[in-house]
Every structure is written in C-alpha cells, then in structure tokens.
C-alpha atoms as a PDB file:
ATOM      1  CA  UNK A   1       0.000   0.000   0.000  1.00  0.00           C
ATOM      2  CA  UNK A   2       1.128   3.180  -0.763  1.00  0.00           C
ATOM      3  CA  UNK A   3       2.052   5.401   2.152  1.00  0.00           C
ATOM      4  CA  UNK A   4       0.801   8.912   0.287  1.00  0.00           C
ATOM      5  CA  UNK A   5      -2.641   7.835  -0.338  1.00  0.00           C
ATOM      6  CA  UNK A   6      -5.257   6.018   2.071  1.00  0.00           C
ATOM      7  CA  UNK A   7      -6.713   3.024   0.927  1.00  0.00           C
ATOM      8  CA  UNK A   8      -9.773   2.139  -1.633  1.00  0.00           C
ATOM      9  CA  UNK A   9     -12.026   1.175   0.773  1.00  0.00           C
ATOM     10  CA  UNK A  10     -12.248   1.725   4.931  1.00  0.00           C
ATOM     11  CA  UNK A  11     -14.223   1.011   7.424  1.00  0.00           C
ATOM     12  CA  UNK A  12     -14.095   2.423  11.194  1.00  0.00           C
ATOM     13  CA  UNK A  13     -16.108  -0.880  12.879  1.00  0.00           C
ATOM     14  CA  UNK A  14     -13.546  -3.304  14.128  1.00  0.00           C
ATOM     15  CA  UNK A  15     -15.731  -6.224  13.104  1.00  0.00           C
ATOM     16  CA  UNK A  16     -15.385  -4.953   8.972  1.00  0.00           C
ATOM     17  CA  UNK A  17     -12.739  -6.958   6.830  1.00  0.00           C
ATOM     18  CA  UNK A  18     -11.749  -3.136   5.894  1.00  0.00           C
ATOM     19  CA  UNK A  19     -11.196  -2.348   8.895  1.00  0.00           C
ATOM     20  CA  UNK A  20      -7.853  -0.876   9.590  1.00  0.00           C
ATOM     21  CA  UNK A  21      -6.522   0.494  12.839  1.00  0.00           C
ATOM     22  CA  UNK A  22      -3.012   1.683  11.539  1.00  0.00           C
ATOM     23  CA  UNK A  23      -4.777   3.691   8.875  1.00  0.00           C
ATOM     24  CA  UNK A  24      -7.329   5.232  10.632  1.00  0.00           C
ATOM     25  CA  UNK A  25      -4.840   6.491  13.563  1.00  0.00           C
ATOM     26  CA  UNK A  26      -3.252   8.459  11.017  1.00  0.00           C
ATOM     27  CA  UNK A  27      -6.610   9.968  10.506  1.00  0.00           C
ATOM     28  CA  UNK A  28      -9.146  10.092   7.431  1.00  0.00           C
ATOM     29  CA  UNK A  29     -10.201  12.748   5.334  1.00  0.00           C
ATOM     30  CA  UNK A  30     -13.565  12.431   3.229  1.00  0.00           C
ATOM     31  CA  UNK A  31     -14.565  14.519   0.506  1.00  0.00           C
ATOM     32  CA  UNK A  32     -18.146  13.304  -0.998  1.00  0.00           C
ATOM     33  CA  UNK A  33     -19.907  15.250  -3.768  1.00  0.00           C
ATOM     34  CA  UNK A  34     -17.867  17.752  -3.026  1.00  0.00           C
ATOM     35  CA  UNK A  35     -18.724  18.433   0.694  1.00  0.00           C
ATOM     36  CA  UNK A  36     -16.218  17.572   3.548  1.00  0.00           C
ATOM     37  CA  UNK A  37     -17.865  14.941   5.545  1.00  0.00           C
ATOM     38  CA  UNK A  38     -17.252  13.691   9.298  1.00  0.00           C
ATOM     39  CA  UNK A  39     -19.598  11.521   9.645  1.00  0.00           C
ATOM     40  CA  UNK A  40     -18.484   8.801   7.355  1.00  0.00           C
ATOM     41  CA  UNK A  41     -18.316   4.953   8.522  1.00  0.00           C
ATOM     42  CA  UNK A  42     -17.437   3.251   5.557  1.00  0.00           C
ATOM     43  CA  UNK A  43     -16.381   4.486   2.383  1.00  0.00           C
ATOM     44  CA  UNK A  44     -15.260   2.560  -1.185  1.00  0.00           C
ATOM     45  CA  UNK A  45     -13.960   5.345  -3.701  1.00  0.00           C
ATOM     46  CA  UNK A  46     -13.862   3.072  -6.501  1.00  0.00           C
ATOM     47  CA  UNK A  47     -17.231   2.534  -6.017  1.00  0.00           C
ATOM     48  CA  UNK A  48     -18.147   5.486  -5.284  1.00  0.00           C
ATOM     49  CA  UNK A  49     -20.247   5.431  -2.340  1.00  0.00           C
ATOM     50  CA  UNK A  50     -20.326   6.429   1.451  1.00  0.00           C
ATOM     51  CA  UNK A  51     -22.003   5.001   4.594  1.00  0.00           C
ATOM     52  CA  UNK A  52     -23.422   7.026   7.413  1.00  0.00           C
ATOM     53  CA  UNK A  53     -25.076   6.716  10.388  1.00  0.00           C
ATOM     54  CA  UNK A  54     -28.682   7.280  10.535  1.00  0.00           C
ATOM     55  CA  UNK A  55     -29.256   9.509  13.132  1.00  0.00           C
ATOM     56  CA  UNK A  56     -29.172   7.978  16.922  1.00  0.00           C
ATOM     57  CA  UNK A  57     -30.710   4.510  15.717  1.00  0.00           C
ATOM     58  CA  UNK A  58     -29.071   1.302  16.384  1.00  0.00           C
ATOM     59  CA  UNK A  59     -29.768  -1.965  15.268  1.00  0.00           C
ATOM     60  CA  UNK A  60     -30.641  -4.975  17.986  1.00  0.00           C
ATOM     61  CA  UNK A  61     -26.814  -5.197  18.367  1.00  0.00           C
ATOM     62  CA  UNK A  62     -26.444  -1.445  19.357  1.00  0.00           C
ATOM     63  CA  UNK A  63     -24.333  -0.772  16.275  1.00  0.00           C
ATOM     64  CA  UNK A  64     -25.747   2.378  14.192  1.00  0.00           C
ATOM     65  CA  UNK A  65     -28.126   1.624  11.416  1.00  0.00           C
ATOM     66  CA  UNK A  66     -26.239   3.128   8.439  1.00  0.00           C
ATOM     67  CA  UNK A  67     -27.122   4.579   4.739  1.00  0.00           C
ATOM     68  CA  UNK A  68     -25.522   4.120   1.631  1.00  0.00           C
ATOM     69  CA  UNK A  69     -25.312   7.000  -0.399  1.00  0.00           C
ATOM     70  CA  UNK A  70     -23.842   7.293  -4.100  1.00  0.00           C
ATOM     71  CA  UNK A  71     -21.019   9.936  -5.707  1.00  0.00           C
ATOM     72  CA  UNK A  72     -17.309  10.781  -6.006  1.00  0.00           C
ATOM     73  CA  UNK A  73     -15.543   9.962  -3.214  1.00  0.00           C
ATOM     74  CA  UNK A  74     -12.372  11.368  -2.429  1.00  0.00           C
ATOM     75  CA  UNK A  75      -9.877   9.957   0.815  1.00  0.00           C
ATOM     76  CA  UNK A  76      -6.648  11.848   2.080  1.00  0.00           C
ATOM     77  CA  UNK A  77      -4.898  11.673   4.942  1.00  0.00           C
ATOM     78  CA  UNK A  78      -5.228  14.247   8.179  1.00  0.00           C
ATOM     79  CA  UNK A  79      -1.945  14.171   8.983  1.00  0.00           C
ATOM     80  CA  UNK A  80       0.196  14.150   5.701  1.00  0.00           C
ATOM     81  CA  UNK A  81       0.528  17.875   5.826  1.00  0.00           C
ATOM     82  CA  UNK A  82       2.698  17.148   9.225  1.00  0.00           C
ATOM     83  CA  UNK A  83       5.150  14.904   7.524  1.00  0.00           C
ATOM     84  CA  UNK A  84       6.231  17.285   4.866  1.00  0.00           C
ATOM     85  CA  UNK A  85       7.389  20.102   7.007  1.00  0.00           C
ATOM     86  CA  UNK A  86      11.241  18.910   7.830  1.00  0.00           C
ATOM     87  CA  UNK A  87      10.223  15.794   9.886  1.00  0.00           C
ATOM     88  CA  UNK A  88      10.956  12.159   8.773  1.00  0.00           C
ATOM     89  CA  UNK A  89       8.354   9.564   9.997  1.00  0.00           C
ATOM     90  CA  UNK A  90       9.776   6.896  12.058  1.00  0.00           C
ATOM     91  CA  UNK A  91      10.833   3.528  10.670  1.00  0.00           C
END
C-alpha cells in the first residue's frame, strides 16, 4: 500500500474486513460530492459510495443503522501535511 494515499475502501467498525486500525490512527479525510464529511463509517472510492449513520438509531446489536449514499468519493490523509514540514516519519 502506498504510504501517500489512504486506501480504496475503509471502514471504522472493528468487526469490517476493511477495517484498519493503523490507517485510521493516522486519521481520514472524506470529501463526498464535493462536501467535507465527518460523519463517514465506511467508504469505497472506486465505487463510489459512502455510509453514514442514521441519526441515533441502532440496530438490535447497538451498532448504528447506516445509509448508503452514491457519488465521487475522495480519501486523504489528516496528517500528511505534518510529515512534509522537515520531519521524517519513524521507521
């Protein structure tokens, strides 16, 4: 995976296949139709599509019932601004 750019497809539930901890401590930017969005749970940009929570609702599991909603999709990461400015990431 390329370091620069956040993967395909993510997914903040720990239960997902996508789910990634590494990546998402690094922290997610989400673009969709154009509008920055913070209330994403799972994205796919090749897809193009989004999932949100609806409202306060859970399902009979307590996780949040979620809607899938369709457009462009764009993912960056939070903190890549920090590694450009004279500091070298540790490894």
């Amino acid at each position: 995976m390329n370091s620069d750019s956040p993967p395909d497809r993510l997914a903040i539930d720990p239960e997902s296949p996508h789910f990634d901890q590494t990546v998402l401590e690094r922290g997610i930017g989400i673009r969709f139709k154009g509008v920055e969005r913070t209330d994403v749970e799972e994205y796919s940009m090749s897809e193009g599509w989004v999932r949100v929570a609806l409202g306060k609702k859970v399902d009979r599991r307590g996780k949040p019932l979620t809607i899938k909603l369709s457009g462009p999709v764009e993912a960056w990461f939070l903190d890549a601004g920090k590694a450009g400015e004279g500091e070298t990431p540790a490894d």
